[in-house]
PDB file of N, CA and C in Angstrom:
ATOM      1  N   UNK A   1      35.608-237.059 -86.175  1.00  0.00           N
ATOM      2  CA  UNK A   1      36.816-237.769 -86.538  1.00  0.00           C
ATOM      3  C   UNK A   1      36.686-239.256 -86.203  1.00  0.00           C
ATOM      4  N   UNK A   2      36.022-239.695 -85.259  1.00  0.00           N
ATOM      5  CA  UNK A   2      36.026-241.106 -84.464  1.00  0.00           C
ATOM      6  C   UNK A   2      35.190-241.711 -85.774  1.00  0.00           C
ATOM      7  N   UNK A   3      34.012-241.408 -85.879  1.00  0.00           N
ATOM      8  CA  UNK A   3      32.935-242.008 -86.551  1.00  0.00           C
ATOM      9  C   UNK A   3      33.579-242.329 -88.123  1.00  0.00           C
ATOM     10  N   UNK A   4      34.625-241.169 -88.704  1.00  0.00           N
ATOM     11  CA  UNK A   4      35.087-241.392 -90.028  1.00  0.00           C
ATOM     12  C   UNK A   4      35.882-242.639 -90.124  1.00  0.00           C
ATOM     13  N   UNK A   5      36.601-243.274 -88.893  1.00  0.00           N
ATOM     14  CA  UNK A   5      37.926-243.609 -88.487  1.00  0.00           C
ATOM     15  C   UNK A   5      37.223-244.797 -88.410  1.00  0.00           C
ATOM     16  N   UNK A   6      35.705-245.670 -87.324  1.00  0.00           N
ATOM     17  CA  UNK A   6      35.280-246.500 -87.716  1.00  0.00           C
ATOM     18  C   UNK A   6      34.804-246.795 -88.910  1.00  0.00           C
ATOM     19  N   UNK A   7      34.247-245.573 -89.596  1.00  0.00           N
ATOM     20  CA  UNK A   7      33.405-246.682 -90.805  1.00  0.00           C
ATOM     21  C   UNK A   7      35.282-246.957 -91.990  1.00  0.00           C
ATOM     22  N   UNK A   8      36.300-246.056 -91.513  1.00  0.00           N
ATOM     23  CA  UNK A   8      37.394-246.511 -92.584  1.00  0.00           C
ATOM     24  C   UNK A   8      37.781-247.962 -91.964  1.00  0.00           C
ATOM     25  N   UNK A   9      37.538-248.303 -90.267  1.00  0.00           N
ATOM     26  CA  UNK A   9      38.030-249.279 -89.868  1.00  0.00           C
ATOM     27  C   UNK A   9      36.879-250.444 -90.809  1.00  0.00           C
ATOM     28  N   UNK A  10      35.859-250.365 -90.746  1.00  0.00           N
ATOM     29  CA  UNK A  10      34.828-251.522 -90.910  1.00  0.00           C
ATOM     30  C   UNK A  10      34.914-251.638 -92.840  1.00  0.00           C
ATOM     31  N   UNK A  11      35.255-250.268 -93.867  1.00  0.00           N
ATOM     32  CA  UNK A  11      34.985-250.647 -94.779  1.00  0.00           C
ATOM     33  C   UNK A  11      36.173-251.890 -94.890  1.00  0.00           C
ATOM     34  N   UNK A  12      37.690-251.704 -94.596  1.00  0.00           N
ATOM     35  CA  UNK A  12      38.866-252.241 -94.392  1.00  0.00           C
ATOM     36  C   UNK A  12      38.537-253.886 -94.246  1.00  0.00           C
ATOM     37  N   UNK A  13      37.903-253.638 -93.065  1.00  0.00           N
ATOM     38  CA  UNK A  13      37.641-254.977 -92.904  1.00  0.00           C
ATOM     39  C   UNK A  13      36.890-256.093 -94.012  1.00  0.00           C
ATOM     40  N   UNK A  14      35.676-255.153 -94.300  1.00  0.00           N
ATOM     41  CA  UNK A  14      34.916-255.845 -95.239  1.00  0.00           C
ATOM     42  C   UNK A  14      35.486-256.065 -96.568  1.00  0.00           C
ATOM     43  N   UNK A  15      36.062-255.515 -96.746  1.00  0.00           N
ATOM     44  CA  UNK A  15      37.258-255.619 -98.326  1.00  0.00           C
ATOM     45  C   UNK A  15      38.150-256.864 -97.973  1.00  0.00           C
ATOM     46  N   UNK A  16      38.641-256.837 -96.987  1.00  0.00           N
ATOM     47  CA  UNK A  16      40.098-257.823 -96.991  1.00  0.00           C
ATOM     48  C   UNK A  16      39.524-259.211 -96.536  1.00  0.00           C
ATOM     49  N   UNK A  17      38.803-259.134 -95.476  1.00  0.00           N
ATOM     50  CA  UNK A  17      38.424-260.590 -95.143  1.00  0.00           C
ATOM     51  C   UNK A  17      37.106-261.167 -95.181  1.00  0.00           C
ATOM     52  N   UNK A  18      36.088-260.716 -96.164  1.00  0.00           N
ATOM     53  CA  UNK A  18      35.066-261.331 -96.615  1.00  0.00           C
ATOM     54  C   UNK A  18      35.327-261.694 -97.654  1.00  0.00           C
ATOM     55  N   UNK A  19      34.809-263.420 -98.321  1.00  0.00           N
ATOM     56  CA  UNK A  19      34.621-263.411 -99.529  1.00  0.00           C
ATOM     57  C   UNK A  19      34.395-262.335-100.575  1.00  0.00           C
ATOM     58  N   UNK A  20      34.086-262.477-101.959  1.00  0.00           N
ATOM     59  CA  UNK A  20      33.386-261.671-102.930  1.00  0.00           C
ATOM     60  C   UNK A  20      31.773-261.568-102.796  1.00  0.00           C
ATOM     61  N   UNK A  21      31.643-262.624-102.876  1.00  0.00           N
ATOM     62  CA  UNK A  21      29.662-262.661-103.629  1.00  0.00           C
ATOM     63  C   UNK A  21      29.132-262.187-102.034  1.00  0.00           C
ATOM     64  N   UNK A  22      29.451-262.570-100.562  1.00  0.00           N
ATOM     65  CA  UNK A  22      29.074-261.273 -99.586  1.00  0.00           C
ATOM     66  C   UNK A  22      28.925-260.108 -99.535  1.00  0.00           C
ATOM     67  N   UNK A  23      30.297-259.727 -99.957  1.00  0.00           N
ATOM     68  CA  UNK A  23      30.454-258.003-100.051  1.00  0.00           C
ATOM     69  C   UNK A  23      29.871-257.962-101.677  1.00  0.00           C
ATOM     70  N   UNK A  24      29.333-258.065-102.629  1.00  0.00           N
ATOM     71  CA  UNK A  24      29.066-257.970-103.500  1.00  0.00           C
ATOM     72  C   UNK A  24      27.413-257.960-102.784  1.00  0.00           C
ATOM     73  N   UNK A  25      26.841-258.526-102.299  1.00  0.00           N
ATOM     74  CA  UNK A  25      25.659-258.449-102.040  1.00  0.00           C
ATOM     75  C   UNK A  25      25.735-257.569-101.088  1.00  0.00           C
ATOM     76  N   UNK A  26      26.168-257.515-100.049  1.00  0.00           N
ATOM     77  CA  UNK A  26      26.123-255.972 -99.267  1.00  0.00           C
ATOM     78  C   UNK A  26      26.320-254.857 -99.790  1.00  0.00           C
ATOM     79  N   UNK A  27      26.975-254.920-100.664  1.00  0.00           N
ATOM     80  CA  UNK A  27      27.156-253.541-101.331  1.00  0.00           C
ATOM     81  C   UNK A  27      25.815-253.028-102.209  1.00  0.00           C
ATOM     82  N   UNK A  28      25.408-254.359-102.926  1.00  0.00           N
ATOM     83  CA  UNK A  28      24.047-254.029-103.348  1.00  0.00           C
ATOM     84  C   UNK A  28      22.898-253.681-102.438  1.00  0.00           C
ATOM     85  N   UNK A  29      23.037-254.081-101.336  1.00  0.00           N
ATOM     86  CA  UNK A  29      21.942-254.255-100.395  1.00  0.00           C
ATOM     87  C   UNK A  29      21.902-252.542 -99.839  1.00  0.00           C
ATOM     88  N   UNK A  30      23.305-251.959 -99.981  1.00  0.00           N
ATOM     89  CA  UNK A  30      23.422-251.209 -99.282  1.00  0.00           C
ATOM     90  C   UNK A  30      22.766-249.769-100.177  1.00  0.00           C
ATOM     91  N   UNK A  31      22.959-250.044-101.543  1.00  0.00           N
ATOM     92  CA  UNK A  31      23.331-249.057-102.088  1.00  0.00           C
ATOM     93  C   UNK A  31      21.966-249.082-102.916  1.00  0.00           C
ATOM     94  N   UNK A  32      20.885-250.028-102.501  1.00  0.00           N
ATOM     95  CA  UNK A  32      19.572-250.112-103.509  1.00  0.00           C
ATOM     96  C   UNK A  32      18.829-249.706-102.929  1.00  0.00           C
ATOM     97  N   UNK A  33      17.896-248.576-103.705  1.00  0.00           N
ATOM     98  CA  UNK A  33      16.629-247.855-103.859  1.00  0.00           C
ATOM     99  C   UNK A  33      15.601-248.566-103.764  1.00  0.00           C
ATOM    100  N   UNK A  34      14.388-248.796-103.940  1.00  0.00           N
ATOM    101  CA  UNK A  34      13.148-249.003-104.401  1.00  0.00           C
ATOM    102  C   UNK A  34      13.469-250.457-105.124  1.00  0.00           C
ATOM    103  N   UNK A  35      14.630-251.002-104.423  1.00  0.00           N
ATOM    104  CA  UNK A  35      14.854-252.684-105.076  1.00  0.00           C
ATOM    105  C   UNK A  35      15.890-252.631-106.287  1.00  0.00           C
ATOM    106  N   UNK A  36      16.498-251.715-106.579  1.00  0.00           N
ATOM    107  CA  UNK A  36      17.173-250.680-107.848  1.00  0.00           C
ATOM    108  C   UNK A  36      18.117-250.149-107.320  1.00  0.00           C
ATOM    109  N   UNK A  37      19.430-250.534-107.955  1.00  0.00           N
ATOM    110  CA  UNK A  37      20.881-249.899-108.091  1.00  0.00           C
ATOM    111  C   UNK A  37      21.507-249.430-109.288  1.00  0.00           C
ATOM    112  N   UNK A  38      20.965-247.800-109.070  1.00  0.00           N
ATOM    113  CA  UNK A  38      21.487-247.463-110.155  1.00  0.00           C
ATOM    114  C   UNK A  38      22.653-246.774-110.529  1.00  0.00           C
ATOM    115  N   UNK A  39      23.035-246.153-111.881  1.00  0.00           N
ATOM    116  CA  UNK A  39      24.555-245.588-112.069  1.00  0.00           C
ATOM    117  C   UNK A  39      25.358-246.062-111.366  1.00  0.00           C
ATOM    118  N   UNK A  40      25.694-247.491-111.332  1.00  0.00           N
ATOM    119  CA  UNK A  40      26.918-248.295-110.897  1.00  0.00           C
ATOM    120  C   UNK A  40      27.358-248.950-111.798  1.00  0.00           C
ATOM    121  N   UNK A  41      28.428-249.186-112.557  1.00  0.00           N
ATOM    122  CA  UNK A  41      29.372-249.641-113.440  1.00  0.00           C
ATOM    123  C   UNK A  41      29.897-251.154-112.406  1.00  0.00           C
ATOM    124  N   UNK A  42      29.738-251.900-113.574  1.00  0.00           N
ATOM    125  CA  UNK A  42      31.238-252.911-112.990  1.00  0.00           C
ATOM    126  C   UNK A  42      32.408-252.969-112.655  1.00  0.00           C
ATOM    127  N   UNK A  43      32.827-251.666-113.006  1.00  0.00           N
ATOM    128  CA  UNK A  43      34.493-250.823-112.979  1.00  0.00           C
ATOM    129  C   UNK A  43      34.213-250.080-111.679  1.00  0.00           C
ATOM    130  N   UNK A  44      33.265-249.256-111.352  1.00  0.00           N
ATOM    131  CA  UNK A  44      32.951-248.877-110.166  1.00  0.00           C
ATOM    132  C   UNK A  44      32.785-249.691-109.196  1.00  0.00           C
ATOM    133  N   UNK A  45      31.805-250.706-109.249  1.00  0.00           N
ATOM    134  CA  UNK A  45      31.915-251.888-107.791  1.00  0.00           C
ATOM    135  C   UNK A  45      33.632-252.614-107.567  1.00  0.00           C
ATOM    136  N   UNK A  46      34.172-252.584-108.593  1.00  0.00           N
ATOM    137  CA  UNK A  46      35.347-253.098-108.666  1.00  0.00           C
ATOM    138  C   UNK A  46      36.236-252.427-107.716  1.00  0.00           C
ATOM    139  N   UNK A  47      36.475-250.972-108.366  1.00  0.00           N
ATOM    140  CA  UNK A  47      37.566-250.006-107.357  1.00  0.00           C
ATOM    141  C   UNK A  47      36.872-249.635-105.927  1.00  0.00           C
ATOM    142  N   UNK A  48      35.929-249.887-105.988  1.00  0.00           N
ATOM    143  CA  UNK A  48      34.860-250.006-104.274  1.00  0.00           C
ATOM    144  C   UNK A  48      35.268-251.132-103.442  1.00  0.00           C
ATOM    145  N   UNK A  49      35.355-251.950-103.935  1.00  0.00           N
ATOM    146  CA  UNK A  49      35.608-253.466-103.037  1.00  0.00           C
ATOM    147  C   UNK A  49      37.055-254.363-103.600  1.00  0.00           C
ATOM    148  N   UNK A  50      37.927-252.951-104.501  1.00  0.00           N
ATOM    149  CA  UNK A  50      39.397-253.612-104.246  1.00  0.00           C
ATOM    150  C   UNK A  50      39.557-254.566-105.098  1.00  0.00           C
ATOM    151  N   UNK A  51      38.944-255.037-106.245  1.00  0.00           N
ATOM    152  CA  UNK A  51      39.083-256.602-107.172  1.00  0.00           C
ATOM    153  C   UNK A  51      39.094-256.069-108.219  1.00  0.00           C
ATOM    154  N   UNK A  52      39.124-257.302-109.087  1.00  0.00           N
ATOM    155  CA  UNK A  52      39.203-256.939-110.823  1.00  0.00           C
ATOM    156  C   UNK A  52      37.269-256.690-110.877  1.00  0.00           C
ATOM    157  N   UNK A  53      37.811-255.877-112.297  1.00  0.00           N
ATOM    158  CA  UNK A  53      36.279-255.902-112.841  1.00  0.00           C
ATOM    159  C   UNK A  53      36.028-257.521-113.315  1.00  0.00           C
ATOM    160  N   UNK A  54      36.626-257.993-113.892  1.00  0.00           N
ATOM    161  CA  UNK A  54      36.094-259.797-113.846  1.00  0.00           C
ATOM    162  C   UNK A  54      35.734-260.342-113.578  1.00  0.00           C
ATOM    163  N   UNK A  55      35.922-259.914-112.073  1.00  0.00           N
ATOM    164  CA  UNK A  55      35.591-261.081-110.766  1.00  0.00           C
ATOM    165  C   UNK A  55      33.867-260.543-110.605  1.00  0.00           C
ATOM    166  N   UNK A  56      34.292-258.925-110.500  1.00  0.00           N
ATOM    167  CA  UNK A  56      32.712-258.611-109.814  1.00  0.00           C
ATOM    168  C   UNK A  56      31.773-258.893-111.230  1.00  0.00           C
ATOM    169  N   UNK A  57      31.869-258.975-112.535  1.00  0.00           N
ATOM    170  CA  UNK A  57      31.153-259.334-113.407  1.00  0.00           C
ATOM    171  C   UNK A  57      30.706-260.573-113.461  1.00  0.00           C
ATOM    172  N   UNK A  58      31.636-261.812-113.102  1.00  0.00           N
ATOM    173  CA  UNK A  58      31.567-263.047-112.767  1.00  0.00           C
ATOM    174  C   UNK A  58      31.001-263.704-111.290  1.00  0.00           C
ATOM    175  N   UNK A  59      30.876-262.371-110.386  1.00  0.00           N
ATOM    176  CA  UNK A  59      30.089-262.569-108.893  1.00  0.00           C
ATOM    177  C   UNK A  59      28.563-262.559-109.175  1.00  0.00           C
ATOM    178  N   UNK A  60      28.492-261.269-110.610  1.00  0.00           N
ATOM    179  CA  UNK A  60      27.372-260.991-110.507  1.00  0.00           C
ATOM    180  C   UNK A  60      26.135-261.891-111.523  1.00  0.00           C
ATOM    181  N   UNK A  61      27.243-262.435-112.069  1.00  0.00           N
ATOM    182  CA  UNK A  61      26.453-263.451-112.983  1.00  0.00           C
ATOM    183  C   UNK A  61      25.864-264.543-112.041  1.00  0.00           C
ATOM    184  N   UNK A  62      26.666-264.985-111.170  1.00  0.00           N
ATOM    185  CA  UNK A  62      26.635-266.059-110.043  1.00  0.00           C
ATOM    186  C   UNK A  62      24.588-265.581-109.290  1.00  0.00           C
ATOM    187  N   UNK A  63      25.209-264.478-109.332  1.00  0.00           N
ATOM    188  CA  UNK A  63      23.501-264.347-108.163  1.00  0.00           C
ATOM    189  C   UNK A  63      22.447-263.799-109.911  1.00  0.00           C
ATOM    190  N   UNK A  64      22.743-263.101-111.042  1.00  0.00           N
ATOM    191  CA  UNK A  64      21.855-263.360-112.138  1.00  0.00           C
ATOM    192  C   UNK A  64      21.124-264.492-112.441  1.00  0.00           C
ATOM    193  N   UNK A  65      22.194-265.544-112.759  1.00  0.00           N
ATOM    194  CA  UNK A  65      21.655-267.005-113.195  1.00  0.00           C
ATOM    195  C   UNK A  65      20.765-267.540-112.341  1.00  0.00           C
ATOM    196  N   UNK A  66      20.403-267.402-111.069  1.00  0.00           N
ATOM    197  CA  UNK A  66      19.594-268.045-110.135  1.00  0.00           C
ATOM    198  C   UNK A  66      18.140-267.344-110.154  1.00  0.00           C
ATOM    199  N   UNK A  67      18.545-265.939-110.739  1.00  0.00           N
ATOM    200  CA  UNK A  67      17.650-264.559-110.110  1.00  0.00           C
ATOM    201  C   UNK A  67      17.023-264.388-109.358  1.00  0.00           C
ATOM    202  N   UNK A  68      18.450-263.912-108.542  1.00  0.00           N
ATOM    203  CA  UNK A  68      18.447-263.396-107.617  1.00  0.00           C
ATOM    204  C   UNK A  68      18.407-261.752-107.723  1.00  0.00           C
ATOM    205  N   UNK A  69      19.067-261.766-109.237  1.00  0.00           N
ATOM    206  CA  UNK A  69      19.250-260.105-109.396  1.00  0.00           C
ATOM    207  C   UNK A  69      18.923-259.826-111.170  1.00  0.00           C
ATOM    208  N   UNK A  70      18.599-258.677-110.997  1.00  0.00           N
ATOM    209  CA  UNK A  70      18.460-258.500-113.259  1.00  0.00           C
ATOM    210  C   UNK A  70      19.746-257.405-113.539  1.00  0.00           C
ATOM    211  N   UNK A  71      20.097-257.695-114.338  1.00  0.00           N
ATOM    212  CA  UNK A  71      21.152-256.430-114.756  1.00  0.00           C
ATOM    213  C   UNK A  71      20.640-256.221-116.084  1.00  0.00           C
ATOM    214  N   UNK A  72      21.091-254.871-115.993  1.00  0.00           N
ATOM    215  CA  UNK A  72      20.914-253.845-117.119  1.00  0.00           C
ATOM    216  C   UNK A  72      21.897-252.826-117.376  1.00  0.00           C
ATOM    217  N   UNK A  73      21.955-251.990-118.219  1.00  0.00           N
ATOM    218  CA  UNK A  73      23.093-251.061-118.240  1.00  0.00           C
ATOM    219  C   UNK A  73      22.356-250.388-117.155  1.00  0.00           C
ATOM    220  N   UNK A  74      23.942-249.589-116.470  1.00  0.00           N
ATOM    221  CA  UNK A  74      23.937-249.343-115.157  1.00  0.00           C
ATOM    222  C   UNK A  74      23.154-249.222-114.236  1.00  0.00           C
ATOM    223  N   UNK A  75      22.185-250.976-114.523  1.00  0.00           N
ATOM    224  CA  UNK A  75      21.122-250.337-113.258  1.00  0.00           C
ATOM    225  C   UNK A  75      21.272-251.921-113.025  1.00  0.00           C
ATOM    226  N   UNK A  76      20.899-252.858-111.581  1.00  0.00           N
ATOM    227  CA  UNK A  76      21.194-253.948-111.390  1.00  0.00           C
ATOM    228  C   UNK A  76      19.345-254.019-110.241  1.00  0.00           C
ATOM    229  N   UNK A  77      18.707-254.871-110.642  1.00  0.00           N
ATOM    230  CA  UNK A  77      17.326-255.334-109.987  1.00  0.00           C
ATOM    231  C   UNK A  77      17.587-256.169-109.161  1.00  0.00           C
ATOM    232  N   UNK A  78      16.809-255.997-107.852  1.00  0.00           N
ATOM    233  CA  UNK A  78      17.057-256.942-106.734  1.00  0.00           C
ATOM    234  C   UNK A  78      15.648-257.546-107.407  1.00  0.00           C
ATOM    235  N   UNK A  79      15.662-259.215-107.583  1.00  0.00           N
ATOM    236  CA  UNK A  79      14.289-259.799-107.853  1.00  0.00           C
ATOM    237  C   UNK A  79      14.190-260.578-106.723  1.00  0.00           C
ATOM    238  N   UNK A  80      15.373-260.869-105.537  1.00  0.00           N
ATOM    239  CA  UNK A  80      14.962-261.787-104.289  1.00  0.00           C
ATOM    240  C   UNK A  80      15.595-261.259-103.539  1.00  0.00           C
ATOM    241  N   UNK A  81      14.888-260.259-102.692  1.00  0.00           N
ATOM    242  CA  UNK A  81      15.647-259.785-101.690  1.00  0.00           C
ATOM    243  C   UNK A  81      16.144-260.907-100.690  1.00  0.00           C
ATOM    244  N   UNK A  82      14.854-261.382-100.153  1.00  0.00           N
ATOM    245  CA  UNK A  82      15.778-262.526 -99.087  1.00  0.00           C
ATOM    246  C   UNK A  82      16.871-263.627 -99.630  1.00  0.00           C
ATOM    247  N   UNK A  83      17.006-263.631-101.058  1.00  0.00           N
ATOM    248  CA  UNK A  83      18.518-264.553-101.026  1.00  0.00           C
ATOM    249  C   UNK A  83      19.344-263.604-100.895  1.00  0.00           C
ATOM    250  N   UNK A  84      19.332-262.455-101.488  1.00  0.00           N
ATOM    251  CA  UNK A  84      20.447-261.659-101.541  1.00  0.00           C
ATOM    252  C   UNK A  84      20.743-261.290-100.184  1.00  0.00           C
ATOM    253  N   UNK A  85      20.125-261.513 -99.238  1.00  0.00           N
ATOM    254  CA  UNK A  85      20.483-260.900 -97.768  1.00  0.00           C
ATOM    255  C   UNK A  85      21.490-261.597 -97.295  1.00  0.00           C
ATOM    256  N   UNK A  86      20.535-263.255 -97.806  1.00  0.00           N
ATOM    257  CA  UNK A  86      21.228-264.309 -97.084  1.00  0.00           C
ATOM    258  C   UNK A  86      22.361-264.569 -97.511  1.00  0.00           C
ATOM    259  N   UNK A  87      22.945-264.190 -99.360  1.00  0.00           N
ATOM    260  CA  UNK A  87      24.135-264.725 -99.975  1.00  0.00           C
ATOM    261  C   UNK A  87      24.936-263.289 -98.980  1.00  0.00           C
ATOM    262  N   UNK A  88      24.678-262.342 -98.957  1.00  0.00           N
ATOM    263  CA  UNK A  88      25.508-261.189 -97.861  1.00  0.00           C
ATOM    264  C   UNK A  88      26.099-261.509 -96.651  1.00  0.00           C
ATOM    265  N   UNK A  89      25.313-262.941 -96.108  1.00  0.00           N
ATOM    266  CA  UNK A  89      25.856-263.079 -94.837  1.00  0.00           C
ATOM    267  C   UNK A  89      26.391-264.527 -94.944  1.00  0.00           C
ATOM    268  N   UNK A  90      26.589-265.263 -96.273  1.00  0.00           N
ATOM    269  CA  UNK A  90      27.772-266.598 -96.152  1.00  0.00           C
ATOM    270  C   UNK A  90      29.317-266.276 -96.251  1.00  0.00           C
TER     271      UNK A  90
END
């Protein structure tokens, strides 16, 4: 019960008082395979981290254009892990 109760305390946190493009990169960071996040929708990261699908489409263009990341249908490529760590922790 304790352990469910922190990670509901910490997701809470990370939703309400981090920027977007952080928790947008943690979430990727968290949730990637072999450098690969797959079967995730933009509608899905959306109702995960509480925002419009807009925003997270428009977060994710933000770290694309640099490439930092590749998108594809539902699969999103880490091509720099160390920015993406680092955009996770501004």
């Amino acid at each position: 019960m304790s352990d469910r109760f922190v990670r509901v305390l910490l997701n809470l946190e990370s939703t309400s008082f981090r920027q977007l493009m952080p928790r947008i990169a943690s979430l990727l960071l968290e949730r990637a395979q072999d450098d690969s996040v797959d079967d995730l929708t933009h509608q899905e990261m959306a109702q995960y981290l509480r925002v419009y699908r807009k925003s997270v489409t428009a977060a994710l263009g933000q770290l694309r254009n640099p490439g930092i990341i590749g998108l594809g249908r539902k699969r999103i490529r880490i091509l720099n892990r160390h920015r993406l760590e680092r955009a996770s922790r501004e």
